[in-house]
C-alpha atoms as a PDB file:
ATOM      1  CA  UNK A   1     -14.909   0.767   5.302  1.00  0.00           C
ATOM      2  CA  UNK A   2     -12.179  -0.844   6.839  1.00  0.00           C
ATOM      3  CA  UNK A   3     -12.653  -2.347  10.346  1.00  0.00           C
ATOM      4  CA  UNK A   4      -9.049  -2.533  11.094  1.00  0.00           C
ATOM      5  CA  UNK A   5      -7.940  -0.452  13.730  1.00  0.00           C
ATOM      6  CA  UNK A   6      -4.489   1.427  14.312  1.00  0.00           C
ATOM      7  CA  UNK A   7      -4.316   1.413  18.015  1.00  0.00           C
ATOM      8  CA  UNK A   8      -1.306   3.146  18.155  1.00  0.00           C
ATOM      9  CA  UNK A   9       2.747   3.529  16.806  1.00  0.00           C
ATOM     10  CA  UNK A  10       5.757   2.320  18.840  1.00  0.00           C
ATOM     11  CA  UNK A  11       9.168   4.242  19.428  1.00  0.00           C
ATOM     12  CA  UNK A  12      10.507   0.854  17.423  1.00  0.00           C
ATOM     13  CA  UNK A  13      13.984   2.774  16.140  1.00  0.00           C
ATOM     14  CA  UNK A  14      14.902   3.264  19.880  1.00  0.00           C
ATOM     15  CA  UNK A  15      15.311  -1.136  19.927  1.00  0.00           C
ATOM     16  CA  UNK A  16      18.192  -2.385  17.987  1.00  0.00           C
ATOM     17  CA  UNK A  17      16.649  -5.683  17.119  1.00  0.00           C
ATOM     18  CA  UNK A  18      18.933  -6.537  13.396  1.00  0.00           C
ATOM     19  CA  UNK A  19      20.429  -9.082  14.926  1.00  0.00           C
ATOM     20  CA  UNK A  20      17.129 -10.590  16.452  1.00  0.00           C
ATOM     21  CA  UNK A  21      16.094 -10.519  13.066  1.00  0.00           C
ATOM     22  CA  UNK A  22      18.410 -12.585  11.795  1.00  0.00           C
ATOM     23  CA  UNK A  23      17.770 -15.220  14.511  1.00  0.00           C
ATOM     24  CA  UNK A  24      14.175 -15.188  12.978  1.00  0.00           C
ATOM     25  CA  UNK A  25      15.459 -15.784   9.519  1.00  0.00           C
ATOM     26  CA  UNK A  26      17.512 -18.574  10.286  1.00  0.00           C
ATOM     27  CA  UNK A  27      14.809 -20.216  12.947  1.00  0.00           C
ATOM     28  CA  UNK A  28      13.243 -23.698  11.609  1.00  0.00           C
ATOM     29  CA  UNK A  29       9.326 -23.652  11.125  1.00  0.00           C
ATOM     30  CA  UNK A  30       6.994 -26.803  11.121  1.00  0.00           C
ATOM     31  CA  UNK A  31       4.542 -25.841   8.367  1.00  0.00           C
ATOM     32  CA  UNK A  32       1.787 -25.867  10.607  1.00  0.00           C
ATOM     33  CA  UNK A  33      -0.769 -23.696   8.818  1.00  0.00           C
ATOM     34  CA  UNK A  34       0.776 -24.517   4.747  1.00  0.00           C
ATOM     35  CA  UNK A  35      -3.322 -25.493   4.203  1.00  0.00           C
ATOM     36  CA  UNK A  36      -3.151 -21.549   4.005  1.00  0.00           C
ATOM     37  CA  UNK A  37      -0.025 -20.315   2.958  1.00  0.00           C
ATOM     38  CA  UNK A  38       1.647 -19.958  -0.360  1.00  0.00           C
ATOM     39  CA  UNK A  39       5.445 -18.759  -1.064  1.00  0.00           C
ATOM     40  CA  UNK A  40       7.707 -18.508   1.541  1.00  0.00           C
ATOM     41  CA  UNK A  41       5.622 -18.039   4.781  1.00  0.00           C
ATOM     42  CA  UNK A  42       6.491 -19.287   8.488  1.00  0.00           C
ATOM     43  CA  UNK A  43       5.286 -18.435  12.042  1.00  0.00           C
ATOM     44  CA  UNK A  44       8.017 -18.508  14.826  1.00  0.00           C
ATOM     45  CA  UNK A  45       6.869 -18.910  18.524  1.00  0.00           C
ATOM     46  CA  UNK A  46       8.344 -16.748  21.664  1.00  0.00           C
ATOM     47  CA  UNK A  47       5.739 -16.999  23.868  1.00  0.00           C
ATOM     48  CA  UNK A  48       2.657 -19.433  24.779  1.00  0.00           C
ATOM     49  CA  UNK A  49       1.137 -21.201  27.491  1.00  0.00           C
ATOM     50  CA  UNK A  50       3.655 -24.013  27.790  1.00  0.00           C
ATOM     51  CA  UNK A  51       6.873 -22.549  27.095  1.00  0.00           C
ATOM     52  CA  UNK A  52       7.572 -25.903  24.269  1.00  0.00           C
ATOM     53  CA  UNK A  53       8.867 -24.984  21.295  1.00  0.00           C
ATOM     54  CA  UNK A  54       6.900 -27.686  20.201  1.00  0.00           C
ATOM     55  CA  UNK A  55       3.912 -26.056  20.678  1.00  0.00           C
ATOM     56  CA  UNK A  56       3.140 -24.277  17.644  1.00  0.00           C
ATOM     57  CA  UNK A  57      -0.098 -24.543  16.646  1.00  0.00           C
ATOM     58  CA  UNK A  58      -2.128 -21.184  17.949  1.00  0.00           C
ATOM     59  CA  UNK A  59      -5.512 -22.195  20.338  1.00  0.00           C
ATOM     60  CA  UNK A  60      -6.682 -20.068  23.171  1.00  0.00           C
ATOM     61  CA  UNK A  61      -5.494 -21.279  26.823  1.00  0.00           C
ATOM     62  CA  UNK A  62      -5.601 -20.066  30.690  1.00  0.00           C
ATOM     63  CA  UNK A  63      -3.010 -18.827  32.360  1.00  0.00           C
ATOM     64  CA  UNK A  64      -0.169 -16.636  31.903  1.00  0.00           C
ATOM     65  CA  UNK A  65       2.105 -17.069  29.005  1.00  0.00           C
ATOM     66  CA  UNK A  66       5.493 -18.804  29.111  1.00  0.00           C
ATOM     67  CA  UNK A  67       8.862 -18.191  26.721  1.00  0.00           C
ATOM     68  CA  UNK A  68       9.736 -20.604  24.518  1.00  0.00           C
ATOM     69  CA  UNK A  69      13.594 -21.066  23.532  1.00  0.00           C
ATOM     70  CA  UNK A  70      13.004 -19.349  20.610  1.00  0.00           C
ATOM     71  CA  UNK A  71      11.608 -15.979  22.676  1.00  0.00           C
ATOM     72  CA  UNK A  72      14.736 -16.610  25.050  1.00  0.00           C
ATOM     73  CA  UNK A  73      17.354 -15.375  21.903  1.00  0.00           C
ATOM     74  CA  UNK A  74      15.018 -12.495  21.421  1.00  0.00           C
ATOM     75  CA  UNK A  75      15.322 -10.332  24.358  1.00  0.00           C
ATOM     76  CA  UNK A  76      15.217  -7.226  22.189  1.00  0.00           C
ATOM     77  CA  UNK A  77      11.406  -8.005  20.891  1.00  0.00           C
ATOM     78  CA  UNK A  78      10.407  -9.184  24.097  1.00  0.00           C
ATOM     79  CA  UNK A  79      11.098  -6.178  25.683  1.00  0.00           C
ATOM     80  CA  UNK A  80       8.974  -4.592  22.471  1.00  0.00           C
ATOM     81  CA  UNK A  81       6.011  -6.407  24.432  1.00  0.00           C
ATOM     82  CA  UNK A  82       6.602  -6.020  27.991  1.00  0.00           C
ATOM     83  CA  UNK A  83       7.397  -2.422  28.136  1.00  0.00           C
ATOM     84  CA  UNK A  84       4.145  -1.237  25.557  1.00  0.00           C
ATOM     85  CA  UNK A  85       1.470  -4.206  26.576  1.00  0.00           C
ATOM     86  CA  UNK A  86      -0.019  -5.552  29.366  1.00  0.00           C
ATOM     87  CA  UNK A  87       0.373  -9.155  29.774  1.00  0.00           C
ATOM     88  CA  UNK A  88      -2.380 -10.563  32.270  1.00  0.00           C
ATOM     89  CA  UNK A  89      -3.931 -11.169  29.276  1.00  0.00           C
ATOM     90  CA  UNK A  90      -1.675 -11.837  26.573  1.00  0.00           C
ATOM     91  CA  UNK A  91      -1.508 -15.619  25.586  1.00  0.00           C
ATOM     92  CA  UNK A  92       0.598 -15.716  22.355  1.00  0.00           C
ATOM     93  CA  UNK A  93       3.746 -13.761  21.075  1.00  0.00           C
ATOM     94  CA  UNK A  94       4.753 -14.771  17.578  1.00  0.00           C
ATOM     95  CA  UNK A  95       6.124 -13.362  14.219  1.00  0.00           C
ATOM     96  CA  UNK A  96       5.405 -13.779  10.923  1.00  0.00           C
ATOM     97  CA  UNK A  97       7.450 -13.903   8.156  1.00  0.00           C
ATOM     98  CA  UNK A  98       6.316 -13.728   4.651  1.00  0.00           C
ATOM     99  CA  UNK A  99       8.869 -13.175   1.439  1.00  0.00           C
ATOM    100  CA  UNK A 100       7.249 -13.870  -1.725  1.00  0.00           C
ATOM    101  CA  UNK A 101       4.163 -14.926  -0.333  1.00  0.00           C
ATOM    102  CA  UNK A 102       0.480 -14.527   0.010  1.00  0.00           C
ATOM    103  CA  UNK A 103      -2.140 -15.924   2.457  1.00  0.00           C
ATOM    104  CA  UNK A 104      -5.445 -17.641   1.557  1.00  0.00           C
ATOM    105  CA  UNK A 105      -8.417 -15.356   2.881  1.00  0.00           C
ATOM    106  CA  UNK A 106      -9.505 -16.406   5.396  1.00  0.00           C
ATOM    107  CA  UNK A 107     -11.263 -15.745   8.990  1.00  0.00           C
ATOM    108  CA  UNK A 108      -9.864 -16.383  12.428  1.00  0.00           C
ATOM    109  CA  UNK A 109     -11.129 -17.840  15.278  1.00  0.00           C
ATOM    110  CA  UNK A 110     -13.705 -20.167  13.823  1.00  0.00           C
ATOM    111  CA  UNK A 111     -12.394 -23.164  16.064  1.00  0.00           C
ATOM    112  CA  UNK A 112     -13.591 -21.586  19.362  1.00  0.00           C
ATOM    113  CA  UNK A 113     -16.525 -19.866  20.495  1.00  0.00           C
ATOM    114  CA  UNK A 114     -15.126 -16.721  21.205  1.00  0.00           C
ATOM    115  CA  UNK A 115     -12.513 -14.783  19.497  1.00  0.00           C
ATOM    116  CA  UNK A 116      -9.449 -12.981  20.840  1.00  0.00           C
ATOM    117  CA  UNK A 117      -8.105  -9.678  20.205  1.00  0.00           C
ATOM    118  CA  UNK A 118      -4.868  -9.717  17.418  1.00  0.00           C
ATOM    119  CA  UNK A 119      -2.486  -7.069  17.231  1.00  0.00           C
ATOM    120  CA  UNK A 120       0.049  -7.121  14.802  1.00  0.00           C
ATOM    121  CA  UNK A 121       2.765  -4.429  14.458  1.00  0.00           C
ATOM    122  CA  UNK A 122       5.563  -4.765  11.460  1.00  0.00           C
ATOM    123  CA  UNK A 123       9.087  -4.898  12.717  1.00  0.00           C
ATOM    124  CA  UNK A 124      10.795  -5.115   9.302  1.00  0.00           C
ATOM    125  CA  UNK A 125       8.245  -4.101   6.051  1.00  0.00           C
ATOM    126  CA  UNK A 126       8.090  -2.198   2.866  1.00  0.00           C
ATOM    127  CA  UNK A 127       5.155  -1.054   1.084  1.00  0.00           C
ATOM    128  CA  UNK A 128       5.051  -4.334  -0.913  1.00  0.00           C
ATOM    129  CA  UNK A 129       3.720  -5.945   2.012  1.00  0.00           C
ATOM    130  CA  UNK A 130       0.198  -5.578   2.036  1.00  0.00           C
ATOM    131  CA  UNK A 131      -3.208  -6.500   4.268  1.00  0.00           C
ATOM    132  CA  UNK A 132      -6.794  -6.845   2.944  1.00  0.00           C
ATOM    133  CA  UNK A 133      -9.801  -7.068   4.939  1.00  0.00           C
ATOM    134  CA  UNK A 134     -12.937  -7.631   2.906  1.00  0.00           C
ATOM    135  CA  UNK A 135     -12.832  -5.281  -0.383  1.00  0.00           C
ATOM    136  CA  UNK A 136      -9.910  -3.025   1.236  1.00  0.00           C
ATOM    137  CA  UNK A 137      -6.105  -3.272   0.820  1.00  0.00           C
ATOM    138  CA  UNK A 138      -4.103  -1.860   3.077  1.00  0.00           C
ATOM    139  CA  UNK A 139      -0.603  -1.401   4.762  1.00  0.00           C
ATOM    140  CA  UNK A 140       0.893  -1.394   8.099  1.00  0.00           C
ATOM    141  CA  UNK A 141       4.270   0.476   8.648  1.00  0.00           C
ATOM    142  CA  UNK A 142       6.633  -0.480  10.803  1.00  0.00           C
ATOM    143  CA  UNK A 143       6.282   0.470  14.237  1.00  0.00           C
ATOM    144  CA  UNK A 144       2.636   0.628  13.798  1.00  0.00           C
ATOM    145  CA  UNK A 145       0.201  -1.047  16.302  1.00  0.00           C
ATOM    146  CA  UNK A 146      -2.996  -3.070  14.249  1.00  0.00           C
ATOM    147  CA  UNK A 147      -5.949  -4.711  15.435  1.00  0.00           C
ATOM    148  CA  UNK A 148      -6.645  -6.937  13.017  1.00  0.00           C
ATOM    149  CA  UNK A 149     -10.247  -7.795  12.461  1.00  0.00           C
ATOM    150  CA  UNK A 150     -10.003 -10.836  12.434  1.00  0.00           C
ATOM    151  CA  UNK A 151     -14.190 -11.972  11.637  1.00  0.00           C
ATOM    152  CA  UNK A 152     -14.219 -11.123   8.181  1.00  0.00           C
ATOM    153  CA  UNK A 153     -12.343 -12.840   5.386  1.00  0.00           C
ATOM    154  CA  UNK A 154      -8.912 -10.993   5.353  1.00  0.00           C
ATOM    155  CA  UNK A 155      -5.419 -11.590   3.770  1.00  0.00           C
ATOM    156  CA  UNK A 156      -1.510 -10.686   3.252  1.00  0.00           C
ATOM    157  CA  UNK A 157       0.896 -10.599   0.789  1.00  0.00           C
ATOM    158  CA  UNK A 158       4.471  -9.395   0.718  1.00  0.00           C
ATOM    159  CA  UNK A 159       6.156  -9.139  -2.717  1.00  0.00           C
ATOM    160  CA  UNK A 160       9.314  -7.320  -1.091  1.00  0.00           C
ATOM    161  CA  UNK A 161      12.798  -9.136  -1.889  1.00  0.00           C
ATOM    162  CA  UNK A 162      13.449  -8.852   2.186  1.00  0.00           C
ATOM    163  CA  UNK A 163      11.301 -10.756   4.368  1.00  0.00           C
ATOM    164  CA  UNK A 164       8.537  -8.819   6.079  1.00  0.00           C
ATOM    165  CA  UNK A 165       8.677  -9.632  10.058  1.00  0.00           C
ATOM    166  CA  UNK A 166       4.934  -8.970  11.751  1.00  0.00           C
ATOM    167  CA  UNK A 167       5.000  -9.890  15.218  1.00  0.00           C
ATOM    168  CA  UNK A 168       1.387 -10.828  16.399  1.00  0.00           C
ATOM    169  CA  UNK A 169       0.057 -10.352  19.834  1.00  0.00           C
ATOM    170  CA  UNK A 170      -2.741 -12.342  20.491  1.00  0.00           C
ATOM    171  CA  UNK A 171      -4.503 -11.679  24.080  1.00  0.00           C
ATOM    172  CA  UNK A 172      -8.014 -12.987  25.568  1.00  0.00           C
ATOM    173  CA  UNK A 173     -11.073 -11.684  25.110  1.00  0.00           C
ATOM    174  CA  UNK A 174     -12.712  -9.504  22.175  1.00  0.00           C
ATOM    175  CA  UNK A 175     -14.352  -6.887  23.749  1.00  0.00           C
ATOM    176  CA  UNK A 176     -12.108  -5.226  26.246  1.00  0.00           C
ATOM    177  CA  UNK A 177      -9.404  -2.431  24.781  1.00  0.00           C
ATOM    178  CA  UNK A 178      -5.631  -2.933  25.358  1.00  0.00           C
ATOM    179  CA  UNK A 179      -4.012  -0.517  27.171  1.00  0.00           C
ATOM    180  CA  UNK A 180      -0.585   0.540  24.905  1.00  0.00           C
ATOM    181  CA  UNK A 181       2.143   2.645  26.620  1.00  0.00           C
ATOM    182  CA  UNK A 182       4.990   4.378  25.899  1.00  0.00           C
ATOM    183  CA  UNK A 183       3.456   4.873  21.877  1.00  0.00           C
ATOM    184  CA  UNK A 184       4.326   7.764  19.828  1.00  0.00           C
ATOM    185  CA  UNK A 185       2.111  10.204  17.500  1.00  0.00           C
ATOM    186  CA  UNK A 186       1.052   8.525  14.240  1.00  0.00           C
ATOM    187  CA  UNK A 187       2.613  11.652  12.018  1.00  0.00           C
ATOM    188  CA  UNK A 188       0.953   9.461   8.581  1.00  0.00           C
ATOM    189  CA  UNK A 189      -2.930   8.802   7.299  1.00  0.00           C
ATOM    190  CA  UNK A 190      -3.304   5.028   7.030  1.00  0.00           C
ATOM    191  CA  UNK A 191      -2.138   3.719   4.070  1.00  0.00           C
ATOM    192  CA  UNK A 192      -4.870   2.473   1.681  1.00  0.00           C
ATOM    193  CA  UNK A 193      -4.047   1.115  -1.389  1.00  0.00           C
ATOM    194  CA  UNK A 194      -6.363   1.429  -4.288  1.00  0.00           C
ATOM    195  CA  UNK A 195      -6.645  -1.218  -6.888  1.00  0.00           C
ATOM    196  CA  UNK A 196      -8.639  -1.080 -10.594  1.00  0.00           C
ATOM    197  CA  UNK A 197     -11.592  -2.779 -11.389  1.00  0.00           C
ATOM    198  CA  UNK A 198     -10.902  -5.895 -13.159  1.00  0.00           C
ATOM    199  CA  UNK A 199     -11.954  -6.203 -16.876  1.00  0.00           C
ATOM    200  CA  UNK A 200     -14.318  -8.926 -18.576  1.00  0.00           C
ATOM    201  CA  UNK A 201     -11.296 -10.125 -20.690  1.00  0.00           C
ATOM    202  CA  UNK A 202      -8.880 -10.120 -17.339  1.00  0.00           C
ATOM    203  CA  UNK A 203     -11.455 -12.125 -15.174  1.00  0.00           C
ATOM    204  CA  UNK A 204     -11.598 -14.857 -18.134  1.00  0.00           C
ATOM    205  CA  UNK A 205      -7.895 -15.085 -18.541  1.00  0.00           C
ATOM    206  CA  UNK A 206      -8.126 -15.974 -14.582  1.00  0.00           C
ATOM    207  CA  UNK A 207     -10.775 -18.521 -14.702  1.00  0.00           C
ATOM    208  CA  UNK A 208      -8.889 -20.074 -17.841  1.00  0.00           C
ATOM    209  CA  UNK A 209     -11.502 -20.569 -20.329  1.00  0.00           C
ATOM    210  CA  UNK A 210      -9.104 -22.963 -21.469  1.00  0.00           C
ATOM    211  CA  UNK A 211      -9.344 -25.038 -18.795  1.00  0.00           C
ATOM    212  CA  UNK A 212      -5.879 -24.955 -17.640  1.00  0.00           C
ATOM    213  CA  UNK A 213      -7.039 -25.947 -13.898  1.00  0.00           C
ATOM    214  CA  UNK A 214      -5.968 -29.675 -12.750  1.00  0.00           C
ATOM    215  CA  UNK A 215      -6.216 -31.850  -9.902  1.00  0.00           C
ATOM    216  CA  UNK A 216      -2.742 -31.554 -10.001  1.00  0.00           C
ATOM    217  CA  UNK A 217      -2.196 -28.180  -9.657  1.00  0.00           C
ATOM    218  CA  UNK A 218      -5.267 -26.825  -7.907  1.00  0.00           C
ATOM    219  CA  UNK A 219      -3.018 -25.850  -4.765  1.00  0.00           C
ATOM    220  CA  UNK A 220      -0.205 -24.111  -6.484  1.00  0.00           C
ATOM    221  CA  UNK A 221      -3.225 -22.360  -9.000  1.00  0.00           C
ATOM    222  CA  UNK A 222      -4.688 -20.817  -6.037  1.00  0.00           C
ATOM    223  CA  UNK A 223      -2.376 -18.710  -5.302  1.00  0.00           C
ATOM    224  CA  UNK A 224      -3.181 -16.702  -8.742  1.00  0.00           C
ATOM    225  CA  UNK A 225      -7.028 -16.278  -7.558  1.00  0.00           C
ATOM    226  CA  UNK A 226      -5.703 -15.259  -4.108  1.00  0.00           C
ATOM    227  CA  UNK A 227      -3.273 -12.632  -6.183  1.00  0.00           C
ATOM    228  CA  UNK A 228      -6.036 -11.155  -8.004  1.00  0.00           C
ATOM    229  CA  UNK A 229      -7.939  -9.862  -5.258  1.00  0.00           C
ATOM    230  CA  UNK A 230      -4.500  -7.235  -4.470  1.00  0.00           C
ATOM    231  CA  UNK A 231      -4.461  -6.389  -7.872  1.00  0.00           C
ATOM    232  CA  UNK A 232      -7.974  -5.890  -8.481  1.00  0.00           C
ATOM    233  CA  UNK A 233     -10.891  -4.184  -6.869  1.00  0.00           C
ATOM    234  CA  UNK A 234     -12.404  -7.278  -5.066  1.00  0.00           C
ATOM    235  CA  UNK A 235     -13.904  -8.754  -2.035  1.00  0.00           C
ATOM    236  CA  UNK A 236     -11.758 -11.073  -0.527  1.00  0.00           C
ATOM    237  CA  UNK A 237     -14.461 -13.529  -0.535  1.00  0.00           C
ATOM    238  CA  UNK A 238     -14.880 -13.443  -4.084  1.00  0.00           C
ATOM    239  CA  UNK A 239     -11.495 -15.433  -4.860  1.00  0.00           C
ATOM    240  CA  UNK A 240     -13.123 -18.621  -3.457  1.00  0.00           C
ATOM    241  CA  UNK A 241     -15.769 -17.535  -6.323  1.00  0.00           C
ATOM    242  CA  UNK A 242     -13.582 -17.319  -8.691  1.00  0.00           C
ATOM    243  CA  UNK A 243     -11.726 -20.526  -7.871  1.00  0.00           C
ATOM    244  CA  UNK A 244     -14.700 -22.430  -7.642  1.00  0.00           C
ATOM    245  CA  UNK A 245     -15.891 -20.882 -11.555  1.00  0.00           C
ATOM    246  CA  UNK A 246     -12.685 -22.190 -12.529  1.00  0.00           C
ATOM    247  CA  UNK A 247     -13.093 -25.350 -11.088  1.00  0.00           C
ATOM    248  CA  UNK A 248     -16.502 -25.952 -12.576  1.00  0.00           C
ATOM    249  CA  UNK A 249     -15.518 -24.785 -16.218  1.00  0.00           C
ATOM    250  CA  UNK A 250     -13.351 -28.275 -15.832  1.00  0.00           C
ATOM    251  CA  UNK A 251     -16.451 -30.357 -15.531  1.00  0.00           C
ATOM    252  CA  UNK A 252     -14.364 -31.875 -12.981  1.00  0.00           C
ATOM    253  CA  UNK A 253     -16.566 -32.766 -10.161  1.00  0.00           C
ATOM    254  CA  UNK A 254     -14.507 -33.948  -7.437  1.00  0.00           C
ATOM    255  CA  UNK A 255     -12.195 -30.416  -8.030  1.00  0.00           C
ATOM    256  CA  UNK A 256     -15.701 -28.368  -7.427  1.00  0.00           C
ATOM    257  CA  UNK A 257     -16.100 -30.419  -4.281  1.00  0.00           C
ATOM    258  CA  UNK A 258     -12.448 -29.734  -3.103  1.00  0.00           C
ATOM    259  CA  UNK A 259     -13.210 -25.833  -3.867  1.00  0.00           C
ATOM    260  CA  UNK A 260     -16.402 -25.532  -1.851  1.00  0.00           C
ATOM    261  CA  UNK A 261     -14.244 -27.504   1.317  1.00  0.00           C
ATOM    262  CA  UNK A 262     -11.315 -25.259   1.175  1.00  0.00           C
ATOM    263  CA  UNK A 263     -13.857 -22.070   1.336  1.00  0.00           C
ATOM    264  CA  UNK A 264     -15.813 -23.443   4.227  1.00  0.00           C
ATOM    265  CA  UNK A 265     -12.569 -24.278   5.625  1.00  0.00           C
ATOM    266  CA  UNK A 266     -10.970 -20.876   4.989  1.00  0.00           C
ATOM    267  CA  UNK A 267     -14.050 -18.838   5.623  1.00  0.00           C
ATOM    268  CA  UNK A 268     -16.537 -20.357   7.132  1.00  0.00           C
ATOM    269  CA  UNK A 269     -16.609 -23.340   9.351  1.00  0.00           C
ATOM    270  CA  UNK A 270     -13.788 -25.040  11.025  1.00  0.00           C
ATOM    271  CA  UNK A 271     -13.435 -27.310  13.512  1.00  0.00           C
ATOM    272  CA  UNK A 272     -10.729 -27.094  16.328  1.00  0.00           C
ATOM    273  CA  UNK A 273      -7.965 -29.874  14.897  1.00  0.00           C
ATOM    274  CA  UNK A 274      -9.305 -29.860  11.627  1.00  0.00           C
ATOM    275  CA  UNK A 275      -7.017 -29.924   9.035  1.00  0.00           C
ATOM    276  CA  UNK A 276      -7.380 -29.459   5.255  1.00  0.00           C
ATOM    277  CA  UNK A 277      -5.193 -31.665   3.140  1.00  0.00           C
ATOM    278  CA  UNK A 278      -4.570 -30.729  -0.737  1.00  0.00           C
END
């Protein structure tokens, strides 16, 4: 079942925002969250609570948001926010972009005692960008307003030649709804995307009975457990299982250990500041 909720779908074709998206492909990003990422994935900044462009790394704050330089260029997108979403308590405006690239699963929040409320609508997308959430796989057309649950262990991946754009709304508070204007119908059924179950003799070509994992190359190996779960019928969860079965079939102790810290750290328990280093 997923827990993901379409909130609602945004008149998007009535913005021209091409050339706002070219701003975002050209705009610099700081690798702040590559403990995660794999491929070509970057967050860009428009809005936080200090206005610096320096100030990248996403935390909860008081106060009303401020535009950063980067939000400045993108009048377009900003007015995507202000006219469909109230702002008293929005605290971060963002986009993603992801070309060729997959996320680790992981859970939000776990620095802070409460969570926040995450919306994420696609601005530029194609079905080969994809969200899981537990065992589901899903996909969010453009236009379309998610929010992300963001508790459970939950993922992306866009395969698409043309960088996927996702801009990400994050506001206070967990509990209370946000109030969308302006939307438009949703005319489709959300887009589920069903995957095979995985046979014994593709599950041992992933651990690699031949013990192909090395300290070496237990970052850039991830990615092919983190793969599996699209392609397969998994929980999201499970690819820190498999990774870690892989890492054991080494006899390699100190690559267990690393496993079991980058699922806590993805999944489980992580401290605000705490950073995990390959």
């Amino acid at each position: 079942m997923l827990k993901a909720q379409r909130l609602a779908v945004l008149p998007i074709d009535s913005y021209d925002l091409d050339s706002e998206f070219s701003i975002v492909d050209d705009h610099e990003y700081g690798g702040e969250y590559d403990a995660f990422t794999f491929g070509s994935w970057s967050a860009h900044v428009l809005a936080n609570g200090s206005g610096a462009d320096s100030d990248t790394s996403f935390r909860p704050h008081d106060g009303r948001m401020a535009l950063t330089e980067l939000g400045k260029k993108l009048p377009g997108i900003m007015s995507l926010v202000t006219e469909h979403f109230p702002l008293d308590r929005l605290q971060w405006v963002r986009i993603f972009r992801a070309s060729d690239a997959i996320l680790a699963p992981h859970v939000d929040f776990l620095e802070w005692e409460e969570p926040g409320t995450r919306l994420q609508i696609p601005l530029r997308t194609s079905p080969d960008s994809l969200h899981s959430e537990n065992d589901v796989v899903y996909h969010l057309r453009r236009g379309e307003v998610w929010k992300i649950h963001t508790t459970d262990p939950h993922s992306t991946r866009s395969s698409a030649e043309t960088a996927r754009l996702s801009l990400c709304l994050d506001f206070s508070g967990a509990d209370e709804p946000i109030e969308i204007r302006k939307d438009i119908p949703a005319t489709e059924p959300i887009s589920i995307v069903e995957r095979p179950e995985a046979t014994e003799a593709e599950l041992e070509e992933l651990l690699g009975a031949d013990g192909n994992l090395t300290p070496e190359s237990m970052r850039s190996d991830f990615r092919r457990f983190a793969e599996f779960h699209f392609e397969r019928r998994s929980h999201a969860a499970m690819t820190y299982d498999w990774y870690e079965e892989a890492a054991r079939r080494t006899g390699d102790a100190d690559m267990v250990a690393k496993a079991r810290v980058f699922r806590t750290y993805c999944i489980e328990k992580r401290a605000d500041g705490e950073a995990f280093h390959w």
